[in-house]
N, C-alpha and C. Protein backbone atom coordinates (compact mmCIF):
# COMPACT_ATOMS: atom_id res chain seq x y z
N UNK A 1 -162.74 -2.95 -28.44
CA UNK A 1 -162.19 -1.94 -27.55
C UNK A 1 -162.00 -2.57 -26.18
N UNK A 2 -160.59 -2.59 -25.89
CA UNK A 2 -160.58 -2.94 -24.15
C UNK A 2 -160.52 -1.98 -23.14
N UNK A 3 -160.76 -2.01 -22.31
CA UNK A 3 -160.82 -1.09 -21.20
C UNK A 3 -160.42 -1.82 -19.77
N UNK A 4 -159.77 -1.05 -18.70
CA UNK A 4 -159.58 -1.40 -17.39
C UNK A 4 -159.90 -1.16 -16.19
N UNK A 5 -160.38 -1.85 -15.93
CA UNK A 5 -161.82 -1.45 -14.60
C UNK A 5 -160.54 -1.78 -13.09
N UNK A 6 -160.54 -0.98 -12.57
CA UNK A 6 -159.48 -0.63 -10.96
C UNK A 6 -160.48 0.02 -10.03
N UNK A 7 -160.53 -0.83 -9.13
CA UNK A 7 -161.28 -0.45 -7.90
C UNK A 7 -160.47 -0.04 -6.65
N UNK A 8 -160.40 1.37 -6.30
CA UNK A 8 -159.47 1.84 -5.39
C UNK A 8 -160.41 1.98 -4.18
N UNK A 9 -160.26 0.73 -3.41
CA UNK A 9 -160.85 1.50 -1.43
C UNK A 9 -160.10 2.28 -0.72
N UNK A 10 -160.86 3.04 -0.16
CA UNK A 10 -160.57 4.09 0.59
C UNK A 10 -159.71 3.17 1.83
N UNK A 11 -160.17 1.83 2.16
CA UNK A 11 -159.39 1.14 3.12
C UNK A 11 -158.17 0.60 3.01
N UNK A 12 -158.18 1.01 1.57
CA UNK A 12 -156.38 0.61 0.73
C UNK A 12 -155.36 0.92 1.36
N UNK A 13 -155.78 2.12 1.81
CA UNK A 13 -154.79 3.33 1.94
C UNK A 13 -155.30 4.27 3.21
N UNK A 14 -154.24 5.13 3.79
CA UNK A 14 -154.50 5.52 4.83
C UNK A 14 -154.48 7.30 4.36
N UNK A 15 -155.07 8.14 4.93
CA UNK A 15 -155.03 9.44 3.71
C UNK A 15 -155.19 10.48 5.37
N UNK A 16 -154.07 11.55 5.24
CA UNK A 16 -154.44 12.58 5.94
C UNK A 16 -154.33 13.69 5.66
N UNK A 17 -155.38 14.69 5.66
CA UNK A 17 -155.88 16.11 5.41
C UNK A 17 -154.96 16.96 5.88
N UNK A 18 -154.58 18.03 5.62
CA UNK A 18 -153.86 19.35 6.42
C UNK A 18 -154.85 20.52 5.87
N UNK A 19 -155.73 21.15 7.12
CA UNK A 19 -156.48 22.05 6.66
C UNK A 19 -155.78 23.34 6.82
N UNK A 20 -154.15 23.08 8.15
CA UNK A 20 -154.15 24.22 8.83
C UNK A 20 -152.30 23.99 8.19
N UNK A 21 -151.68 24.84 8.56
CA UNK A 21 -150.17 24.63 8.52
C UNK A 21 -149.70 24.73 10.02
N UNK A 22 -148.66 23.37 10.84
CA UNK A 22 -149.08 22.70 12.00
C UNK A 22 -147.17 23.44 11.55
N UNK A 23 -146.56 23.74 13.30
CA UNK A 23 -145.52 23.71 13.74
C UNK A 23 -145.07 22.55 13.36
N UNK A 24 -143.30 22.92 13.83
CA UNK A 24 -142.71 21.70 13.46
C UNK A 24 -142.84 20.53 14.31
N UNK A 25 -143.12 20.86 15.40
CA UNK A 25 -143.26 19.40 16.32
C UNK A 25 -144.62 18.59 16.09
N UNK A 26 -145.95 19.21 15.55
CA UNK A 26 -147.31 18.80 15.32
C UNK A 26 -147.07 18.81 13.58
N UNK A 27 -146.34 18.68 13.16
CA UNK A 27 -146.25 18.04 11.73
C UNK A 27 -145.14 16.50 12.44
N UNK A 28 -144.16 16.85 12.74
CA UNK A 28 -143.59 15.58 12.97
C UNK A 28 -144.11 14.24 13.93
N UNK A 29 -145.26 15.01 14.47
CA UNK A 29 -145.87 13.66 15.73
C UNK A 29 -147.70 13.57 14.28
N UNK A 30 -147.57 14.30 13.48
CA UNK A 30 -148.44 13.92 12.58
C UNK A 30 -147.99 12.65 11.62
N UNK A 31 -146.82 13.07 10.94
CA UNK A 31 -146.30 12.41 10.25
C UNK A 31 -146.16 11.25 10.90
N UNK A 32 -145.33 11.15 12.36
CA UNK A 32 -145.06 9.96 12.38
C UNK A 32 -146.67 8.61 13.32
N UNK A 33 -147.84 10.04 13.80
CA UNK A 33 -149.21 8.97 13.30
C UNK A 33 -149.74 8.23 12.43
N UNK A 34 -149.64 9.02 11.39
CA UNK A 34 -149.54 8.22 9.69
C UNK A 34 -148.17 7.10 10.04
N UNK A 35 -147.59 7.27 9.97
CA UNK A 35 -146.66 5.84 9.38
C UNK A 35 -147.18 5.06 10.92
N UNK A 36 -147.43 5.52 12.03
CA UNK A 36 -147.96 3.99 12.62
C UNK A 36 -149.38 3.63 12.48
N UNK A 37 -150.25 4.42 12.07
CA UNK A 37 -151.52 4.16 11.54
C UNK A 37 -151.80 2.54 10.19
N UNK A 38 -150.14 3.65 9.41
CA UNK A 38 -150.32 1.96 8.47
C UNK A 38 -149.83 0.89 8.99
N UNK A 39 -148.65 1.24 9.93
CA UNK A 39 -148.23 -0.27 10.58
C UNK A 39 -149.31 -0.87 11.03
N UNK A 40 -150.09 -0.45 12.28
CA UNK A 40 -151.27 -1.07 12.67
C UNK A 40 -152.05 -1.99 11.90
N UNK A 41 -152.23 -1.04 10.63
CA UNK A 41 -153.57 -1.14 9.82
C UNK A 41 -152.96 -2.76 8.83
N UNK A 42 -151.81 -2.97 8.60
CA UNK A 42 -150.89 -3.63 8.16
C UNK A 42 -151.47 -2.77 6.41
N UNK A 43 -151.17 -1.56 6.27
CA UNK A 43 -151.20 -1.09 4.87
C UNK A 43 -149.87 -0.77 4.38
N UNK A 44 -149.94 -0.42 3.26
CA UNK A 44 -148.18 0.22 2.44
C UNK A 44 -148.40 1.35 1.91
N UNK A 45 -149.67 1.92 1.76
CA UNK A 45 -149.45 2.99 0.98
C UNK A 45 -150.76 4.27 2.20
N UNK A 46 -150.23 5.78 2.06
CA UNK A 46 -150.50 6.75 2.55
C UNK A 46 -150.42 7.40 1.53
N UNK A 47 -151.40 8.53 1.90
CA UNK A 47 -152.22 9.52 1.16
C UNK A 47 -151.92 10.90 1.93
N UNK A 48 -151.03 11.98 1.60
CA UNK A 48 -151.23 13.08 2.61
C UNK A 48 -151.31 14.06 1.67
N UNK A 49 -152.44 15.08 1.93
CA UNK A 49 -153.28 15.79 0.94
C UNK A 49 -153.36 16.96 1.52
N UNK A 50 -152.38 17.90 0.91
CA UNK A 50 -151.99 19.37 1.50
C UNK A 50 -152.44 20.42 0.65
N UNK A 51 -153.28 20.08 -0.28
CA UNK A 51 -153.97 20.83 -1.31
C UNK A 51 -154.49 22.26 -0.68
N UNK A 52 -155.17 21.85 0.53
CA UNK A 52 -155.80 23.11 1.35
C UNK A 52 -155.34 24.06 1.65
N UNK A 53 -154.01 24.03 1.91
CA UNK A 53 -152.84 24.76 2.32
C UNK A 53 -152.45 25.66 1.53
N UNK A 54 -152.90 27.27 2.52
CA UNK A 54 -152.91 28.46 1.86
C UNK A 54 -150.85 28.86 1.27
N UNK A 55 -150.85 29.13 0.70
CA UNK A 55 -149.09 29.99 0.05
C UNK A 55 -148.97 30.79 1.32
N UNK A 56 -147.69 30.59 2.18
CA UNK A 56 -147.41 31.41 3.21
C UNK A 56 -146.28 32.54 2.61
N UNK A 57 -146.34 33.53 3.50
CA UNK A 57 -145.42 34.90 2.87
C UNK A 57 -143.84 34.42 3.02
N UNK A 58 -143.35 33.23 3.59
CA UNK A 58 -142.21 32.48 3.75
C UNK A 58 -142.02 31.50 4.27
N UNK A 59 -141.13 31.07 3.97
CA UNK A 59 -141.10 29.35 4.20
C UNK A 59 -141.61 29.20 5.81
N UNK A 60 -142.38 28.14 5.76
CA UNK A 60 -142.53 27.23 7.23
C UNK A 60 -141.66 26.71 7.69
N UNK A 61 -140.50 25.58 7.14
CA UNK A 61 -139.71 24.85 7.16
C UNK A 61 -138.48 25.06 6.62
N UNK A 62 -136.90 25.08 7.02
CA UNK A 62 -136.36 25.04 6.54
C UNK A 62 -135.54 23.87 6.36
N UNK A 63 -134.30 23.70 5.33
CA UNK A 63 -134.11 22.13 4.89
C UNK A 63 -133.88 21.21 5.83
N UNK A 64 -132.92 21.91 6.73
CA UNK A 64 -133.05 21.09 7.73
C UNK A 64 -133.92 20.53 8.73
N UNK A 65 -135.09 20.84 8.98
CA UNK A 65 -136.13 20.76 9.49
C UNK A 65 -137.17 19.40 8.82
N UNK A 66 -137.15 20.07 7.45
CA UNK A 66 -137.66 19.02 6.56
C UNK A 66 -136.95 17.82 6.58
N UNK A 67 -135.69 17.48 6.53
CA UNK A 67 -134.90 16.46 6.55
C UNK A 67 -135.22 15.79 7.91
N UNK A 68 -135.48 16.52 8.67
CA UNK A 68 -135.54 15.84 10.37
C UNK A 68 -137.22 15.44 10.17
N UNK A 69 -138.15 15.79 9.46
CA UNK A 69 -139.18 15.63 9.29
C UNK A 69 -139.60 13.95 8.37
N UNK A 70 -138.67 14.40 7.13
CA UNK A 70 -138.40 13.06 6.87
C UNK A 70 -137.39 11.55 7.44
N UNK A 71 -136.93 11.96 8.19
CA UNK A 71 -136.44 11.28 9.46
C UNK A 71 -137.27 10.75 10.11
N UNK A 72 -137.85 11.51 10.73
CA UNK A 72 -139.28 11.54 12.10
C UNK A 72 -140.35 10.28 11.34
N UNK A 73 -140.37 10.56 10.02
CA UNK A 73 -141.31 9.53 9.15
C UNK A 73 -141.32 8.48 9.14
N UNK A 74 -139.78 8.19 8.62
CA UNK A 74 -139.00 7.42 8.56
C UNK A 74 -138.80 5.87 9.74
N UNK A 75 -138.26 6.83 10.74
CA UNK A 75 -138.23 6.15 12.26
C UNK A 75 -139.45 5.60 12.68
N UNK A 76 -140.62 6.19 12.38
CA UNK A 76 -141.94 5.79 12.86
C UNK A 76 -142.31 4.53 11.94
N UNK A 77 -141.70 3.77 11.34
CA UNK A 77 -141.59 2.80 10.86
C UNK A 77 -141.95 2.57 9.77
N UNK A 78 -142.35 3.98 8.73
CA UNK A 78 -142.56 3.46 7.32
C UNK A 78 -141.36 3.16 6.52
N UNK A 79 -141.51 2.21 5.66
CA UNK A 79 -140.70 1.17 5.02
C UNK A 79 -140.41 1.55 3.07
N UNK A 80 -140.00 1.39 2.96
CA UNK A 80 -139.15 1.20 1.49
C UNK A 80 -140.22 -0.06 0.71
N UNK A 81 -141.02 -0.39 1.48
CA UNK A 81 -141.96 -1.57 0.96
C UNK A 81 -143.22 -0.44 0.97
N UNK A 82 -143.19 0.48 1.56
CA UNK A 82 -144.53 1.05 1.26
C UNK A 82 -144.60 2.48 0.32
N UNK A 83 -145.63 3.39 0.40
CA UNK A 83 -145.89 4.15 -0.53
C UNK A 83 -146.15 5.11 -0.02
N UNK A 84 -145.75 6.93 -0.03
CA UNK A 84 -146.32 8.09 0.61
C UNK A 84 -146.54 8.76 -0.77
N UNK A 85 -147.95 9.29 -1.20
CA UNK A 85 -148.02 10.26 -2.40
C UNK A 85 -148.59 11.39 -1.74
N UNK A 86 -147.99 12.38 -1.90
CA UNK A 86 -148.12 13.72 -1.53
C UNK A 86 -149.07 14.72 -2.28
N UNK A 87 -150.20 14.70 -2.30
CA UNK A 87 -150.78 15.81 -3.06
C UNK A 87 -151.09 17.16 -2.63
N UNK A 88 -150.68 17.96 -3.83
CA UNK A 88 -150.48 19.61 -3.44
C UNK A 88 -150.75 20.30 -4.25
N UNK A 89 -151.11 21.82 -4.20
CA UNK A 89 -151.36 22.75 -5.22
C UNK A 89 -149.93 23.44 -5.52
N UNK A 90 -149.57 24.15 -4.72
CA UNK A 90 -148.35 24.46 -4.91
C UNK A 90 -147.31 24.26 -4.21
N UNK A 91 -146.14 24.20 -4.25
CA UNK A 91 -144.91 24.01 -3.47
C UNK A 91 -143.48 25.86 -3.87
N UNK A 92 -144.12 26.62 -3.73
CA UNK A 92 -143.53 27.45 -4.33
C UNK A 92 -141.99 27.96 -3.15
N UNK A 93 -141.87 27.22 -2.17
CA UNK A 93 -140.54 27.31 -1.45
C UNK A 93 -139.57 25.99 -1.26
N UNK A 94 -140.45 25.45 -2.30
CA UNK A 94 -139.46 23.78 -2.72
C UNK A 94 -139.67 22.68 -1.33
N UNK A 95 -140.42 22.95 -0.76
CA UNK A 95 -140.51 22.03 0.81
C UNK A 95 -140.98 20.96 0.44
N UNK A 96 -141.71 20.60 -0.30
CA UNK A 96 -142.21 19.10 -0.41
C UNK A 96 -141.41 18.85 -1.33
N UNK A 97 -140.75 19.44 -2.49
CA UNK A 97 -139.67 18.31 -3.14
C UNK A 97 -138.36 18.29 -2.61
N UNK A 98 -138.54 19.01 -1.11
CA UNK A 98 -137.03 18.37 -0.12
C UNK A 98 -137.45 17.43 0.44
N UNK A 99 -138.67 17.35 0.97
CA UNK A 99 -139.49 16.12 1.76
C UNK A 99 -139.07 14.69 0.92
N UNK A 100 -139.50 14.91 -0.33
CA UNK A 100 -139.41 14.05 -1.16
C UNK A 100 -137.95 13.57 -1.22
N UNK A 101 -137.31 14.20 -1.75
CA UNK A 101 -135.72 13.96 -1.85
C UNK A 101 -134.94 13.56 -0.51
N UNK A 102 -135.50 13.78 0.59
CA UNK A 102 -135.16 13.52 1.77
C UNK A 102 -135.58 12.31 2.17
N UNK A 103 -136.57 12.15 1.63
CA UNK A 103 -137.72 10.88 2.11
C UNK A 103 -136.48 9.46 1.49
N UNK A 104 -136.31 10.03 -0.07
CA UNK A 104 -135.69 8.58 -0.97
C UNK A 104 -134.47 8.59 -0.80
N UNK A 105 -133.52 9.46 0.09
CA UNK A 105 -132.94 9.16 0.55
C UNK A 105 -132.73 8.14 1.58
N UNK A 106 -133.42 8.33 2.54
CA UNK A 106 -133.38 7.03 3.51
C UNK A 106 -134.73 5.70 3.14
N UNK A 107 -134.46 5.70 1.50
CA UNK A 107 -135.04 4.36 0.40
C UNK A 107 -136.50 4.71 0.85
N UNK A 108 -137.15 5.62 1.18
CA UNK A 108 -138.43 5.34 0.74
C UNK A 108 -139.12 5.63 -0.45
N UNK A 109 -140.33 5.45 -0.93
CA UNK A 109 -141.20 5.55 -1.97
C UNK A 109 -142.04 6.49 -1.81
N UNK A 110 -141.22 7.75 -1.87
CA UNK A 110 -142.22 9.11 -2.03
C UNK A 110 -142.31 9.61 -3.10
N UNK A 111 -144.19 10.14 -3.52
CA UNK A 111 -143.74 10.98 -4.69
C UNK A 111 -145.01 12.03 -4.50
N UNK A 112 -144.85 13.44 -5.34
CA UNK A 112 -145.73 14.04 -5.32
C UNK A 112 -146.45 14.35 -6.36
N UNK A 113 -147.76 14.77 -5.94
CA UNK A 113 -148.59 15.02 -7.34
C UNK A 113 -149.73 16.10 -7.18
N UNK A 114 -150.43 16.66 -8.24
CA UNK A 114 -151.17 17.68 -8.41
C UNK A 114 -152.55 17.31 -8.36
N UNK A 115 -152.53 15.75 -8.58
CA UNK A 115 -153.73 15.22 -9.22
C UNK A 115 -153.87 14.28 -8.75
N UNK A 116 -155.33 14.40 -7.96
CA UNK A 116 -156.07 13.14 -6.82
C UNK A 116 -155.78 11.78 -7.74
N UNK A 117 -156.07 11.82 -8.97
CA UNK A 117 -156.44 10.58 -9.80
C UNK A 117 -155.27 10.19 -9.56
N UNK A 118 -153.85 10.84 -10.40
CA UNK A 118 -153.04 10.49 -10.71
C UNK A 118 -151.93 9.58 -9.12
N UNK A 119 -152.18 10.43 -8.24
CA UNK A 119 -151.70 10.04 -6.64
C UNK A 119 -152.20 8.72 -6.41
N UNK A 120 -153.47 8.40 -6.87
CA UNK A 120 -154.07 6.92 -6.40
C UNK A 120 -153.73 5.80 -7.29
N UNK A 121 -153.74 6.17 -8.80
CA UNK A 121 -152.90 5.58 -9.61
C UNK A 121 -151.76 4.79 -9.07
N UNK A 122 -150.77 5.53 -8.65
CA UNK A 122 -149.68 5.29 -8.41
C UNK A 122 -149.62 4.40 -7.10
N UNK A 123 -150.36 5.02 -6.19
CA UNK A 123 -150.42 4.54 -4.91
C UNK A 123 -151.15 3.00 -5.21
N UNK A 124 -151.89 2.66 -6.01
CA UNK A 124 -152.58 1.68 -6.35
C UNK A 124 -151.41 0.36 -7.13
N UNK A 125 -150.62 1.08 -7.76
CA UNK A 125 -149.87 0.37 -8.77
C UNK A 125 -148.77 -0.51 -8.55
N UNK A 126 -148.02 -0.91 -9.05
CA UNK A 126 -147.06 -2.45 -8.67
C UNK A 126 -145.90 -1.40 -7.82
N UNK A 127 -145.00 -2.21 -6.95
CA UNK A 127 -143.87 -1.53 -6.73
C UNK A 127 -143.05 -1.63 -7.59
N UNK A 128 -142.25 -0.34 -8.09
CA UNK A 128 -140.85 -0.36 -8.38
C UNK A 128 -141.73 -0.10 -10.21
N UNK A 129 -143.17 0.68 -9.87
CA UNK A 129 -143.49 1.42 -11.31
C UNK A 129 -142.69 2.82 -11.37
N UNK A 130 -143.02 2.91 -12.91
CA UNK A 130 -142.82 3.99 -13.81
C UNK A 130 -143.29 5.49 -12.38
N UNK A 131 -142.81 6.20 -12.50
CA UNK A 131 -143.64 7.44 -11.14
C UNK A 131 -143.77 8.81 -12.09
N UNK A 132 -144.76 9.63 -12.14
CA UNK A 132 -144.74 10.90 -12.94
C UNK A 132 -143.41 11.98 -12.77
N UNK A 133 -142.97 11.50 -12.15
CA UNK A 133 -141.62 12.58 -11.73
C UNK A 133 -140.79 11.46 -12.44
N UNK A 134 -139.94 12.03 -13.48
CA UNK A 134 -138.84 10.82 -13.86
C UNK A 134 -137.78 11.32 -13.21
N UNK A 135 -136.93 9.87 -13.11
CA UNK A 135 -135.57 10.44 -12.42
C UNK A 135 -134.38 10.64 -12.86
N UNK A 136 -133.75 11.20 -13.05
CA UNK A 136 -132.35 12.22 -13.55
C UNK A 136 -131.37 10.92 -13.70
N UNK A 137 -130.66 10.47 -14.67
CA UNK A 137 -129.77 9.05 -14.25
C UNK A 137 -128.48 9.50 -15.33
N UNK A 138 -127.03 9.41 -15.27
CA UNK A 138 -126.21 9.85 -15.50
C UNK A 138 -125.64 8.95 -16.59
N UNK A 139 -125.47 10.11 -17.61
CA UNK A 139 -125.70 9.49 -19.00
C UNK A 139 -123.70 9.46 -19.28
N UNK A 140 -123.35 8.45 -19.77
CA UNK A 140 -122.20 8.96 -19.68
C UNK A 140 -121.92 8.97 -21.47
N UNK A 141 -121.05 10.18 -22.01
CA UNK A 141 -121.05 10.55 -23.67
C UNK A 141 -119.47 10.39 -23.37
N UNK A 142 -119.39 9.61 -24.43
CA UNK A 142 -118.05 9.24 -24.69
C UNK A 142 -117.29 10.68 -26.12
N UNK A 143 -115.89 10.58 -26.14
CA UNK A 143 -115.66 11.81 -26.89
C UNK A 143 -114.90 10.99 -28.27
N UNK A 144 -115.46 12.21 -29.08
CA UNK A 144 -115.07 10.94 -30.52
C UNK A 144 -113.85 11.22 -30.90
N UNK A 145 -113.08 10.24 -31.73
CA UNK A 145 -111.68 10.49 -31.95
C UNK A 145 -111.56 11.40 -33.49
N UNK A 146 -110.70 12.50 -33.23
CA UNK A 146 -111.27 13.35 -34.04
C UNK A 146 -110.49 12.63 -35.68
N UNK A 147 -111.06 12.95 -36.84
CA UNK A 147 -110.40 12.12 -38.01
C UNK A 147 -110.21 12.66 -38.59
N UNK A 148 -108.68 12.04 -39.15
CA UNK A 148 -108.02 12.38 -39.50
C UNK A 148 -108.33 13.48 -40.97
N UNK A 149 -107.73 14.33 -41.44
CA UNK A 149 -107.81 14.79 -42.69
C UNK A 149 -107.52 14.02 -44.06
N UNK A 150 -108.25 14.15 -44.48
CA UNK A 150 -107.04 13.41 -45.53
C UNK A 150 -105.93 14.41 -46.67
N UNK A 151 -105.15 13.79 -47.23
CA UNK A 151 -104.11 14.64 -47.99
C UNK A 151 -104.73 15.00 -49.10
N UNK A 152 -105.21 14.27 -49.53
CA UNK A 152 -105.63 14.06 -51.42
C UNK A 152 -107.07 15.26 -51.63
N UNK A 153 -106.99 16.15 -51.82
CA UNK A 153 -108.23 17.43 -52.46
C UNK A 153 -108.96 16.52 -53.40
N UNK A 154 -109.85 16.82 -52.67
CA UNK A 154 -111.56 16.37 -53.97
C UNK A 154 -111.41 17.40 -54.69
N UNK A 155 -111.99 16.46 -55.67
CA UNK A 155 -111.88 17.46 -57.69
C UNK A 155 -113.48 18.22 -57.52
N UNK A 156 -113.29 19.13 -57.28
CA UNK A 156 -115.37 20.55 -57.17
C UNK A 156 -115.59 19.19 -58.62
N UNK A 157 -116.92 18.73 -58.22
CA UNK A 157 -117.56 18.36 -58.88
C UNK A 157 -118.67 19.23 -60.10
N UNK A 158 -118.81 20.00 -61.25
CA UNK A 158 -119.44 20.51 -61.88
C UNK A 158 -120.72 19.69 -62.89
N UNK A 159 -121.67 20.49 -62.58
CA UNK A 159 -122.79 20.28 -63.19
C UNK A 159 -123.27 21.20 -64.36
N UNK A 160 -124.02 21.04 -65.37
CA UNK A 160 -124.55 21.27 -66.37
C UNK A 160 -126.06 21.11 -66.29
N UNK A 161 -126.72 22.59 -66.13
CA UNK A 161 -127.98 22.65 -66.38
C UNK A 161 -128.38 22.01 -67.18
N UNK A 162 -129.79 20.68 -67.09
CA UNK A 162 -130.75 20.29 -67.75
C UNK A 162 -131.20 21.63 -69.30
N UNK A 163 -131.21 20.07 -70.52
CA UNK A 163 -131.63 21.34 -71.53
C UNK A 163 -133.08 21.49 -71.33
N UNK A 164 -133.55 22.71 -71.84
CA UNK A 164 -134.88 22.90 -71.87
C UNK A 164 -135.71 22.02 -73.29
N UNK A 165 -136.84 21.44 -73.09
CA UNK A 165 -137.69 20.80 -74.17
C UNK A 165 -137.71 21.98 -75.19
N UNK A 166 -137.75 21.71 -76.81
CA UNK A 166 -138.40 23.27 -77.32
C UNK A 166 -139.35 22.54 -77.70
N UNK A 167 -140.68 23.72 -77.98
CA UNK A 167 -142.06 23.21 -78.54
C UNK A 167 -142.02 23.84 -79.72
């Protein structure tokens, strides 16, 4: 039996809490502490862990906001060489998978997840892995050429019940 022993430090990675839900200007001077925290630190991968974060009666953010948010990230110098995994309980006004989609737009490596393990996994793992979110890639189906009939009628093939054994 083999098994694989992975040792994840907490100094790997840079990880920030949201206990509270922060305006838009104290999420964007948050966000963009994290991405200079890892520059400093010379790390690639961040941890931001919004699990705490009660379901509001309507959105906090709207897309555009979020997009300027992932901007704000962006600019603060995290890189397409590094890693943001997002962990959350719910996203039930789609804001973190605009974050996300906003984020890989301007080539970064965002992804989100439900599951501490699974977030460090990833955050731990080679660049340019497999990510639990697969991505949508455009399949192209070619159309078949329809064939022809033919002229000539098949002869109904008839069968003859098996005789029975007598005893």
């Amino acid at each position: 039996m083999s098994a694989e022993l992975q040792v994840i430090r907490a100094s790997e990675f840079v990880c920030l809490d949201a206990n509270e839900h922060l305006d838009f200007e104290a999420s964007k001077k948050a966000l963009q502490e994290l991405a200079l925290a890892c520059r400093k630190r010379g790390l690639d991968r961040a941890l931001l862990d919004l699990r705490g974060l009660p379901v509001l009666a309507k959105p906090h953010f709207n897309p555009k906001e979020v997009s300027e948010l992932a901007g704000a990230f962006s600019d603060a110098g995290f890189t397409g060489q590094q890693r943001l995994a997002i962990l959350y309980e719910h996203d039930v006004y789609g804001i973190i998978r605009d974050f996300i989609k906003f984020s890989r737009q301007r080539g970064l490596q965002t992804e989100a997840f439900q599951e501490y393990e699974k977030a460090t996994n990833w955050l731990s793992g080679k660049q340019g892995e497999d990510t639990e979110v697969r991505r949508a890639s455009e399949v192209t189906i070619a159309k078949r050429k329809a064939k022809k009939q033919s002229t000539t009628q098949a002869t109904p093939r008839t069968t003859t019940p098996p005789k029975r054994a007598q005893h």
